[in-house]
Protein backbone atom coordinates (compact mmCIF):
# COMPACT_ATOMS: atom_id res chain seq x y z
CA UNK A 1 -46.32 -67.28 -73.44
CA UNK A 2 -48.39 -64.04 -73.37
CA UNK A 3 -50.07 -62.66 -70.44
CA UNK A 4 -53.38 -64.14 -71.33
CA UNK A 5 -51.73 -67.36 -72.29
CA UNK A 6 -50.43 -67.47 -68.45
CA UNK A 7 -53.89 -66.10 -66.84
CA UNK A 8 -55.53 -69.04 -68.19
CA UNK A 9 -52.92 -71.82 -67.15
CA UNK A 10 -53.26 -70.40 -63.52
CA UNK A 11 -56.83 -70.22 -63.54
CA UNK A 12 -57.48 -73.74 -64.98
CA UNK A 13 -54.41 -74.96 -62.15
CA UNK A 14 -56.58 -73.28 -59.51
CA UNK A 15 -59.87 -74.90 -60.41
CA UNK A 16 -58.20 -78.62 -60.54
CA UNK A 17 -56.67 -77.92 -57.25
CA UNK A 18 -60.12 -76.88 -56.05
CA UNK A 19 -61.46 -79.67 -58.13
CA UNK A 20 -59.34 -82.20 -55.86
CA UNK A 21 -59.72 -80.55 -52.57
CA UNK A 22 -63.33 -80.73 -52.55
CA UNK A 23 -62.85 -84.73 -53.78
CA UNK A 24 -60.19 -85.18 -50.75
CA UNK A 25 -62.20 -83.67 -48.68
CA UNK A 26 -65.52 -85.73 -49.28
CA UNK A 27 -63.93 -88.76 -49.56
CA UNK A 28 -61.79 -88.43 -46.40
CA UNK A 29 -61.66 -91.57 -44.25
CA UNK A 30 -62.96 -89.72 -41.61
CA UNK A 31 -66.15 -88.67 -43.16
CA UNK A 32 -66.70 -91.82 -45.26
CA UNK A 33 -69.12 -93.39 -42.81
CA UNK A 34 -71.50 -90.29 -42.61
CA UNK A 35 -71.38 -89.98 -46.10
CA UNK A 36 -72.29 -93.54 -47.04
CA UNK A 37 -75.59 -93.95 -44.71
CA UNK A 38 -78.15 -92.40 -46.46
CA UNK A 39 -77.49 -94.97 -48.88
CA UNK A 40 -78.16 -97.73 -46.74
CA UNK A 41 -80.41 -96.37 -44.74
CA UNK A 42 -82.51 -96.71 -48.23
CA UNK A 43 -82.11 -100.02 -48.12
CA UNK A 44 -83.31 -100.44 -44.46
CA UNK A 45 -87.11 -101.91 -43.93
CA UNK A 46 -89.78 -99.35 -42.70
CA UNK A 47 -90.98 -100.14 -38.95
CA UNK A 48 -94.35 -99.69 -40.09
CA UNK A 49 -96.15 -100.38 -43.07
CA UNK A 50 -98.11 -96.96 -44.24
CA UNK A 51 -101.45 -96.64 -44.18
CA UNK A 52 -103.58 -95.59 -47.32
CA UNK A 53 -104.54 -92.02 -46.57
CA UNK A 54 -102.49 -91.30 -43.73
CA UNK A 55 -99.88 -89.01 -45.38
CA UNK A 56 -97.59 -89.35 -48.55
C-alpha cells in the first residue's frame, strides 16, 4: 500500500471511531431518559387552551 493508500484507511478508521463514539455516547443508558422527553413531552396536553390573539 502507498502512503496515500494508508492516509486514507486511517482517516476513514478515525471518522467511524468518531462515528461510534458520538452514537455510544448519545445513546448511553445514562442519558437515555433526558434524551427521550422532549418527545413525550410533545405528546403531553397543554394546561391551558390558547387564546386567539394572545401570542403565537
Amino acid at each position: 500500500m502507498t502512503g496515500s493508500g494508508w492516509t486514507y484507511l486511517l482517516f476513514s478508521g478515525a471518522l467511524v471511531a468518531v462515528f461510534v463514539g458520538i452514537v455510544a455516547y448519545y445513546y448511553c443508558r445514562r442519558r437515555r431518559e433526558r434524551v427521550e422527553a422532549p418527545k413525550y413531552r410533545m405528546l403531553e396536553d397543554d394546561s391551558e387552551p390558547r387564546r386567539p390573539g394572545k401570542g403565537r
